[in-house]
N, C-alpha and C. Protein backbone atom coordinates (compact mmCIF):
# COMPACT_ATOMS: atom_id res chain seq x y z
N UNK A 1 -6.26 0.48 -18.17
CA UNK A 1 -7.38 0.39 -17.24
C UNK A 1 -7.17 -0.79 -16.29
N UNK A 2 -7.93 -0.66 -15.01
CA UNK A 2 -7.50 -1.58 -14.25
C UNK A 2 -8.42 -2.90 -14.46
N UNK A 3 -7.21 -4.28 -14.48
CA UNK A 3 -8.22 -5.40 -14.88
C UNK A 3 -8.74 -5.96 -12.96
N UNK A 4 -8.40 -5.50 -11.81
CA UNK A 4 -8.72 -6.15 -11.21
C UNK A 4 -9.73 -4.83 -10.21
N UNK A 5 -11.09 -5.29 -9.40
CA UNK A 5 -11.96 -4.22 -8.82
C UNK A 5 -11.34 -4.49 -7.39
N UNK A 6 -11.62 -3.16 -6.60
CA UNK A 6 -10.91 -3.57 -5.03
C UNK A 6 -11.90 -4.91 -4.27
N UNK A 7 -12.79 -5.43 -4.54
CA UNK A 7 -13.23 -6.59 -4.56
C UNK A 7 -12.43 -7.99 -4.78
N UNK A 8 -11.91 -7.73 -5.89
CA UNK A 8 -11.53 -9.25 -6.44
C UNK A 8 -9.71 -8.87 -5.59
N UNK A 9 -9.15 -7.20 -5.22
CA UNK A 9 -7.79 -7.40 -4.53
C UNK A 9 -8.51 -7.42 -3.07
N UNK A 10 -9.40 -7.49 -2.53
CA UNK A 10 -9.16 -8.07 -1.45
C UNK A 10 -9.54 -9.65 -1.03
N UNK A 11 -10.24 -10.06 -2.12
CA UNK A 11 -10.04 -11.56 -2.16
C UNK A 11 -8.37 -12.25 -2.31
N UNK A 12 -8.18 -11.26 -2.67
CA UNK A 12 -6.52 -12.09 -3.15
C UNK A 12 -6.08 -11.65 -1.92
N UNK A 13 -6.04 -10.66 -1.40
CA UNK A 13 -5.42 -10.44 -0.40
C UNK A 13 -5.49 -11.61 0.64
N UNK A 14 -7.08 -11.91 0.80
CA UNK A 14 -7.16 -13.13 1.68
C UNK A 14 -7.15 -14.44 1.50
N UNK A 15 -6.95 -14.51 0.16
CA UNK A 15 -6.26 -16.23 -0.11
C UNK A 15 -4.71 -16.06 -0.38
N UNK A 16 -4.00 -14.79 -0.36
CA UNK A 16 -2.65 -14.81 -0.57
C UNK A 16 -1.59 -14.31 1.05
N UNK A 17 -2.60 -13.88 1.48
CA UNK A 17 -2.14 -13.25 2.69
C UNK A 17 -3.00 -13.31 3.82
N UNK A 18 -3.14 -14.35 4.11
CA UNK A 18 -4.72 -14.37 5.66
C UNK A 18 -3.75 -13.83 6.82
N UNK A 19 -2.29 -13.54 6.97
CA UNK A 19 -2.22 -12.91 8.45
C UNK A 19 -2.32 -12.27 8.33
N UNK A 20 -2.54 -11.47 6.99
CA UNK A 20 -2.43 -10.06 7.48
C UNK A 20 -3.56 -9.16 6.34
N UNK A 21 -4.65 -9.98 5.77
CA UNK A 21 -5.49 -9.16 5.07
C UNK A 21 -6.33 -8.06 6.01
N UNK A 22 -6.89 -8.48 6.74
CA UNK A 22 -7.80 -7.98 7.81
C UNK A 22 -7.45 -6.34 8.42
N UNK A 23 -5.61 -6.12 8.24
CA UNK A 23 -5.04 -5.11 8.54
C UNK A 23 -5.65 -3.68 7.26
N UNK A 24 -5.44 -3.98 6.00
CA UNK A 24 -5.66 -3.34 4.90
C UNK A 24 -7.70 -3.08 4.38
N UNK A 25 -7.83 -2.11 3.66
CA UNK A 25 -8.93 -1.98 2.98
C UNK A 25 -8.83 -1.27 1.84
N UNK A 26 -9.01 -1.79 0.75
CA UNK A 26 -9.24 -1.30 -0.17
C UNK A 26 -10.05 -0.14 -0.65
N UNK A 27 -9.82 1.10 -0.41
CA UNK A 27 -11.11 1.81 -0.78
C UNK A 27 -11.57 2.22 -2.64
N UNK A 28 -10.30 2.13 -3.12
CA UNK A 28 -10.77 2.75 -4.54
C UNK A 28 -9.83 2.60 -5.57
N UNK A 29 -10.16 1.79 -6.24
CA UNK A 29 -8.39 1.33 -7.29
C UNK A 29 -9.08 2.19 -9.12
N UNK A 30 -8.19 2.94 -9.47
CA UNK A 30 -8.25 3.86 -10.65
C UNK A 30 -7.27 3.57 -11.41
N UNK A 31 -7.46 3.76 -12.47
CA UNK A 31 -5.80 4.00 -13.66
C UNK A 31 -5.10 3.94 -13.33
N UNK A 32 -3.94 3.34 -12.89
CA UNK A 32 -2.35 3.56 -12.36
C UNK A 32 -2.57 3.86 -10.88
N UNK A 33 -3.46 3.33 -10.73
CA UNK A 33 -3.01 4.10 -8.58
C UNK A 33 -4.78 3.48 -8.01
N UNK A 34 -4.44 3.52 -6.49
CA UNK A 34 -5.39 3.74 -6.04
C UNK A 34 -5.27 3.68 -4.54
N UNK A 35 -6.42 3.56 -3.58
CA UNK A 35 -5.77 4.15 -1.89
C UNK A 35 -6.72 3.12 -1.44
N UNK A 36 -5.63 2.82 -0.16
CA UNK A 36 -6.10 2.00 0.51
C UNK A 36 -5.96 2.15 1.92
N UNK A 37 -6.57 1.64 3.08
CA UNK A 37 -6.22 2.34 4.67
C UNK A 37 -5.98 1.09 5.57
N UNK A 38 -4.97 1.68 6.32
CA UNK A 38 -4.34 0.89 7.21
C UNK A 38 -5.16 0.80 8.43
N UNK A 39 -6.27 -0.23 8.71
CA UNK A 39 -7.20 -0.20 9.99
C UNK A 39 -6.04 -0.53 11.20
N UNK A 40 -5.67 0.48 11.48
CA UNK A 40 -5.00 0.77 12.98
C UNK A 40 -5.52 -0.02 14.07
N UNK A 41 -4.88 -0.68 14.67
CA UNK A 41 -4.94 -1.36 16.02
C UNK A 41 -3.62 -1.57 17.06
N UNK A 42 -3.84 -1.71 18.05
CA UNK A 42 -2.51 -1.53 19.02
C UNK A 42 -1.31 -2.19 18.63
N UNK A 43 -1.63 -3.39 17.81
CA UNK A 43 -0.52 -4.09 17.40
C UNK A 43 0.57 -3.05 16.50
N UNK A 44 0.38 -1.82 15.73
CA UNK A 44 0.35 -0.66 14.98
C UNK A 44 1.29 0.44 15.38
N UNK A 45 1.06 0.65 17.06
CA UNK A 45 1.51 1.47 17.53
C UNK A 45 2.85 1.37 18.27
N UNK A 46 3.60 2.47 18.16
CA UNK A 46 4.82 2.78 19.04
C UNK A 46 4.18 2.91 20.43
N UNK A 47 5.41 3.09 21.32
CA UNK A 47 5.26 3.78 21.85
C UNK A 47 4.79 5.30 22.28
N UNK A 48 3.76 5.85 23.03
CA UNK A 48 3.42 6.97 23.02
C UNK A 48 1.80 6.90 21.91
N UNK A 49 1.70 5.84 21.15
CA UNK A 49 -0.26 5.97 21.00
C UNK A 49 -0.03 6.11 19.18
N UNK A 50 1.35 6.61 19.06
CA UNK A 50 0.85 6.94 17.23
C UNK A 50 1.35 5.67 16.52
N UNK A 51 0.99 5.71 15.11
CA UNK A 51 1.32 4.19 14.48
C UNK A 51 3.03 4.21 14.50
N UNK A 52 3.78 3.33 14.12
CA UNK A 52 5.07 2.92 13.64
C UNK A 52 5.50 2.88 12.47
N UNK A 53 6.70 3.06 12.52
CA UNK A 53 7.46 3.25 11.28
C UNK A 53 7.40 2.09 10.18
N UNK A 54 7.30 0.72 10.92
CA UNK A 54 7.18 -0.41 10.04
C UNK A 54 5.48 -0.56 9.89
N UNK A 55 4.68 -0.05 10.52
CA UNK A 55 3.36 -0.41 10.43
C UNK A 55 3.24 0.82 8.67
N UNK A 56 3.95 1.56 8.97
CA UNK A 56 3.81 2.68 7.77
C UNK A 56 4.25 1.98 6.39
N UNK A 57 5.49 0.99 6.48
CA UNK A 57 6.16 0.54 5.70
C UNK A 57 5.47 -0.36 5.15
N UNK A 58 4.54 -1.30 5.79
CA UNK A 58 3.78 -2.24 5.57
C UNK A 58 2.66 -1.67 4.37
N UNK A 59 2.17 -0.65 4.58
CA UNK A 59 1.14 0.09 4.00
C UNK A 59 1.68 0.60 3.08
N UNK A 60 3.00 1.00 2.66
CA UNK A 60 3.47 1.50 1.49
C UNK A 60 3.47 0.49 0.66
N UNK A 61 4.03 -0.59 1.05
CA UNK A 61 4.08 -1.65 0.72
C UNK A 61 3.20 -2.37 -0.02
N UNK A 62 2.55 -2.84 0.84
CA UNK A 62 0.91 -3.10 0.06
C UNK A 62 0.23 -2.10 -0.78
N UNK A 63 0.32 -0.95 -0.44
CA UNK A 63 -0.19 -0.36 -1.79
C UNK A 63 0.26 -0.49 -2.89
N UNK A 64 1.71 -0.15 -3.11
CA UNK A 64 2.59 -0.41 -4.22
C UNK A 64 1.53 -1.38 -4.75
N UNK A 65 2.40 -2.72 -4.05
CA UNK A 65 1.29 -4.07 -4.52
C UNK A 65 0.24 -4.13 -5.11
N UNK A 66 -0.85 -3.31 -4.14
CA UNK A 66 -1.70 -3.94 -4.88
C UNK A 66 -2.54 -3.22 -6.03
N UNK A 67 -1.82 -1.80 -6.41
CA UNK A 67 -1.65 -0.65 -7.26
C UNK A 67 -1.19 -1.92 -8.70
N UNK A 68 0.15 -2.09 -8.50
CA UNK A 68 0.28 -3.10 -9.54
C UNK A 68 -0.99 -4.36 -10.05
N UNK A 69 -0.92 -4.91 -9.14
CA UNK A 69 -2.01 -6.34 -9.59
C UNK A 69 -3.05 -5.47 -9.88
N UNK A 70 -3.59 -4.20 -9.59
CA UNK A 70 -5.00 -4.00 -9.95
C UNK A 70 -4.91 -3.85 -11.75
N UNK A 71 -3.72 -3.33 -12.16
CA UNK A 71 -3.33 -3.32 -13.58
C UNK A 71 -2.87 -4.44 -13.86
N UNK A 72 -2.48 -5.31 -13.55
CA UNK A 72 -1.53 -6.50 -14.14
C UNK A 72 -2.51 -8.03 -13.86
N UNK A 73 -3.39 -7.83 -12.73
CA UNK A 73 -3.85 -9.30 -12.47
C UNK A 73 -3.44 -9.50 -11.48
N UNK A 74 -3.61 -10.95 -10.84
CA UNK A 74 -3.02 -11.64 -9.69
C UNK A 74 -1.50 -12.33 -9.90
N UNK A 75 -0.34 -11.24 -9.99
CA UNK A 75 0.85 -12.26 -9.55
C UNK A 75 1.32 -11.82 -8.39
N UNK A 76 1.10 -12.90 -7.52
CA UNK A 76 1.84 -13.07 -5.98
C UNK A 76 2.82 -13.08 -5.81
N UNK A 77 3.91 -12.97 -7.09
CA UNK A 77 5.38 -13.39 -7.16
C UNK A 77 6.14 -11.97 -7.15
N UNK A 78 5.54 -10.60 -7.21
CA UNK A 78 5.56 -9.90 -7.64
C UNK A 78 6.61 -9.04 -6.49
N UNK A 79 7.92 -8.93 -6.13
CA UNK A 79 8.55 -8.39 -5.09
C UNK A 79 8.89 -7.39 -5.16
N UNK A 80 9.47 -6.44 -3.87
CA UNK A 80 9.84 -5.21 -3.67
C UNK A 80 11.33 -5.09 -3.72
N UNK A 81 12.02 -4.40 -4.71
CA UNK A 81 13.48 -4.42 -5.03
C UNK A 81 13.98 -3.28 -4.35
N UNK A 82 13.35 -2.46 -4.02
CA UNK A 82 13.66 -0.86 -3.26
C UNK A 82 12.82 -0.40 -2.61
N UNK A 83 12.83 0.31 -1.77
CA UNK A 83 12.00 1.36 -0.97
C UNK A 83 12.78 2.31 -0.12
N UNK A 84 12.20 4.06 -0.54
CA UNK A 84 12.65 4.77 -0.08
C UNK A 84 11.18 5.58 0.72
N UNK A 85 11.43 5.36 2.25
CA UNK A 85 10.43 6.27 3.05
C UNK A 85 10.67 7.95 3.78
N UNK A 86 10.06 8.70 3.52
CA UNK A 86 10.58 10.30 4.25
C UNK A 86 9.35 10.17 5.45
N UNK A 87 9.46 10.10 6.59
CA UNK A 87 8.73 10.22 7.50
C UNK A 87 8.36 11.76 7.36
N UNK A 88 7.37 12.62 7.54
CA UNK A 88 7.08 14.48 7.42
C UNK A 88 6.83 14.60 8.83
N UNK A 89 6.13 13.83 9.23
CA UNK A 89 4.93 14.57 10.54
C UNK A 89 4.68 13.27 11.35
N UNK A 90 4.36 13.79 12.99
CA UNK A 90 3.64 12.40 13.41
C UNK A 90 2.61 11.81 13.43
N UNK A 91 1.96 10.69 13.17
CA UNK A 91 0.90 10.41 12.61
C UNK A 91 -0.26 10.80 13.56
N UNK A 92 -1.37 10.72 13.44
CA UNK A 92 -2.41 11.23 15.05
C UNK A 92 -2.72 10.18 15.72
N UNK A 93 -2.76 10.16 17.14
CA UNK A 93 -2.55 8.77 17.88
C UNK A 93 -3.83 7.82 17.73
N UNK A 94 -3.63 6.77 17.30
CA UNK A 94 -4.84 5.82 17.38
C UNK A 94 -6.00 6.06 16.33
N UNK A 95 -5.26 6.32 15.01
CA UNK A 95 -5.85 6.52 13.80
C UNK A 95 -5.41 6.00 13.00
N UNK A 96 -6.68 5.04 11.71
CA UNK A 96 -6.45 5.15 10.54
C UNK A 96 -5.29 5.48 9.28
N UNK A 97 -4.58 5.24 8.79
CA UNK A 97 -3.72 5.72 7.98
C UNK A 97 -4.39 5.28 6.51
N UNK A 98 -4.16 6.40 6.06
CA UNK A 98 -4.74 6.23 4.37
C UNK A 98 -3.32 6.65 3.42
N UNK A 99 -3.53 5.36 2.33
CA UNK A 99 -2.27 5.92 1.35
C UNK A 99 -3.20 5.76 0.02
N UNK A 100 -2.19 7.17 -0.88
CA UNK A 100 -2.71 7.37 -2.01
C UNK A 100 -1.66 6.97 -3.04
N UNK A 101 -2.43 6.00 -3.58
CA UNK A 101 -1.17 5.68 -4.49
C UNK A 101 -1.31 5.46 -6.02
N UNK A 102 -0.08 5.74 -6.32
CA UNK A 102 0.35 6.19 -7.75
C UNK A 102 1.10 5.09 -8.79
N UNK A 103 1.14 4.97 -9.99
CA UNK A 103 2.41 3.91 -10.63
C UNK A 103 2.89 5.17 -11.51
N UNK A 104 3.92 5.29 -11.30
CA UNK A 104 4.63 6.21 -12.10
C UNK A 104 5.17 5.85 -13.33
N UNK A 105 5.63 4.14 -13.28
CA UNK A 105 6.14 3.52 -14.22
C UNK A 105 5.66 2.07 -13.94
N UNK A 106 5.08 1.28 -14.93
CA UNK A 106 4.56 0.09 -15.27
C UNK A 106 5.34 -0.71 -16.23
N UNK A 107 6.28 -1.09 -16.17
CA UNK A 107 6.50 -2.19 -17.31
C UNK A 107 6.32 -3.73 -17.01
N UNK A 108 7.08 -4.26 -18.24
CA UNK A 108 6.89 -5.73 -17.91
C UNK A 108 7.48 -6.35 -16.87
N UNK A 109 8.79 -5.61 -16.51
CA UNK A 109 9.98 -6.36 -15.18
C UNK A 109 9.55 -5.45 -14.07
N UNK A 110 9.72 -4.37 -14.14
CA UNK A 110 9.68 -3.39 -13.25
C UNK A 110 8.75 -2.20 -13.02
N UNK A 111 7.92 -2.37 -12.06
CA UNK A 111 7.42 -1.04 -11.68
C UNK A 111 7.54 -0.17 -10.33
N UNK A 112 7.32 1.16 -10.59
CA UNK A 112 7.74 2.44 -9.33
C UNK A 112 6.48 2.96 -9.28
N UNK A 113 6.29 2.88 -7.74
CA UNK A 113 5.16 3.31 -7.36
C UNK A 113 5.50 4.47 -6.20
N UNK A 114 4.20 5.38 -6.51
CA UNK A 114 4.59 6.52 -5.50
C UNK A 114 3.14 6.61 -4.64
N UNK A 115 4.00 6.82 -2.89
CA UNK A 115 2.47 6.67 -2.23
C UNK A 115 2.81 8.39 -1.37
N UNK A 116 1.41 8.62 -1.11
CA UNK A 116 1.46 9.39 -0.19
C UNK A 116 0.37 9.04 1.04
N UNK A 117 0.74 9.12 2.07
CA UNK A 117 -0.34 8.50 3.51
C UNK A 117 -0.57 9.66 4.64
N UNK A 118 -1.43 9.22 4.70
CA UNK A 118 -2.54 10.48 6.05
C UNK A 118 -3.19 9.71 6.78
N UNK A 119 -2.72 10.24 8.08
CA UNK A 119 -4.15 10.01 9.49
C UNK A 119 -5.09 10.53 8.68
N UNK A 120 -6.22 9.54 8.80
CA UNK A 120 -7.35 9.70 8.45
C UNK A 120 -7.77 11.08 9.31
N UNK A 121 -8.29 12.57 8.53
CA UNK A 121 -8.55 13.27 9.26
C UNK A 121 -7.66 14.53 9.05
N UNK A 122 -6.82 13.77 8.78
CA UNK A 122 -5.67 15.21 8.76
C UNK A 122 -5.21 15.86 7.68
N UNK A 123 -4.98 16.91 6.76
CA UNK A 123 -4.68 17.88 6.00
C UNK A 123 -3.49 17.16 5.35
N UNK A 124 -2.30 17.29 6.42
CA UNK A 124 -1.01 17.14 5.45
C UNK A 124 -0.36 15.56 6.05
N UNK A 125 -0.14 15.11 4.88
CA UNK A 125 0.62 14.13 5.05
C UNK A 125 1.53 13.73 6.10
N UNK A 126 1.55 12.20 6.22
CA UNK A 126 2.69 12.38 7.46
C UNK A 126 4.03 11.29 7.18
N UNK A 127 3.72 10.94 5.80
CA UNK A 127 4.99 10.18 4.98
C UNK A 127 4.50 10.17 3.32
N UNK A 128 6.03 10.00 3.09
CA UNK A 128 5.57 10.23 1.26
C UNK A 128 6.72 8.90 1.08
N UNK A 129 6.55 7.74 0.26
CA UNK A 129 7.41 6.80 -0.08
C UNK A 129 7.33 6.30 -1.86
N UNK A 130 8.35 6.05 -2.09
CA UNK A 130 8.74 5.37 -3.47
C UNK A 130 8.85 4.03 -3.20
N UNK A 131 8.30 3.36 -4.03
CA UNK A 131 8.65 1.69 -4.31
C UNK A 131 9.23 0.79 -5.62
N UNK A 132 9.95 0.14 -5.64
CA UNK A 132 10.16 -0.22 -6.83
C UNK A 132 9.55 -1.80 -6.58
N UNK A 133 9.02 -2.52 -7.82
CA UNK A 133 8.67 -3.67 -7.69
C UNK A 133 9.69 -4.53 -8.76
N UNK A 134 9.86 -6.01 -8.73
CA UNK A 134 10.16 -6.75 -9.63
C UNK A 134 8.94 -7.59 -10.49
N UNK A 135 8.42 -7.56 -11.54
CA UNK A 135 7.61 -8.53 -11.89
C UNK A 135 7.90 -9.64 -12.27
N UNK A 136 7.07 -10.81 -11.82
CA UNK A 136 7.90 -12.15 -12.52
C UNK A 136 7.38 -12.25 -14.00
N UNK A 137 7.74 -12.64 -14.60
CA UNK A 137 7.62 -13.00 -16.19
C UNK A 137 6.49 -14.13 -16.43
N UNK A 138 6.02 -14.08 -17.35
CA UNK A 138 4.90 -14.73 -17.84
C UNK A 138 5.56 -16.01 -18.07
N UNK A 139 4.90 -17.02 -17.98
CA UNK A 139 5.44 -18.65 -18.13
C UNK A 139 4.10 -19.28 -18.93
């Protein structure tokens, strides 16, 4: 069960990360997973109005993250050893991105997280990514 509420990860978010909490929202952290949305702003976008490939990456990213700490607690130390992204579709211009995310595997060193993300609004996905994390060890 998860020891942390999307409350107490977006406090961490903003004492661990103030450039960039404001980007993320927590909507709903569950058993092994939970989704969170990328509040889209121009800084976000490619060229042509839809989000970017690294704005996507960012959001896989952080979910992974904060999928883990919602089971594990607050470790900030907690890094990304892999990531594999499949772009599907283009995202819808000047929207929201929501990822749903998964822990497939939790251990003590290592966990794999699986996200899937949507324009807010839209049916089918428009990237599906794997993450692997490193955990730091208890001291």
């Amino acid at each position: 069960m998860p020891v942390m509420t999307a409350e107490d990860l977006t406090s961490f978010m903003e004492e661990a990360f103030p450039q960039v909490h404001e980007d993320f929202q927590v909507e709903e952290v569950r058993d092994m997973g939970l989704r969170v949305r990328l509040k889209v702003t121009d800084k976000h976008l490619r060229p042509g109005g839809t989000v970017s490939g690294p704005a996507m990456f960012s959001l896989a990213d952080v979910g992974v993250y904060l999928a883990i700490l919602a089971q594990i607690g607050p470790k900030a130390l907690a890094v990304t050893t892999n990531c594999s992204i499949d772009f599907m579709r283009k995202p819808a211009a000047r929207t929201d991105l929501i990822a749903d995310c998964t822990l497939l595997k939790l251990g003590k060193v290592l966990a794999v997280g699986d996200i899937l993300m949507w324009s807010d609004g839209m049916e089918s996905p428009v990237a599906r990514a794997t993450l692997t994390y490193s955990i730091p060890p208890d001291r």
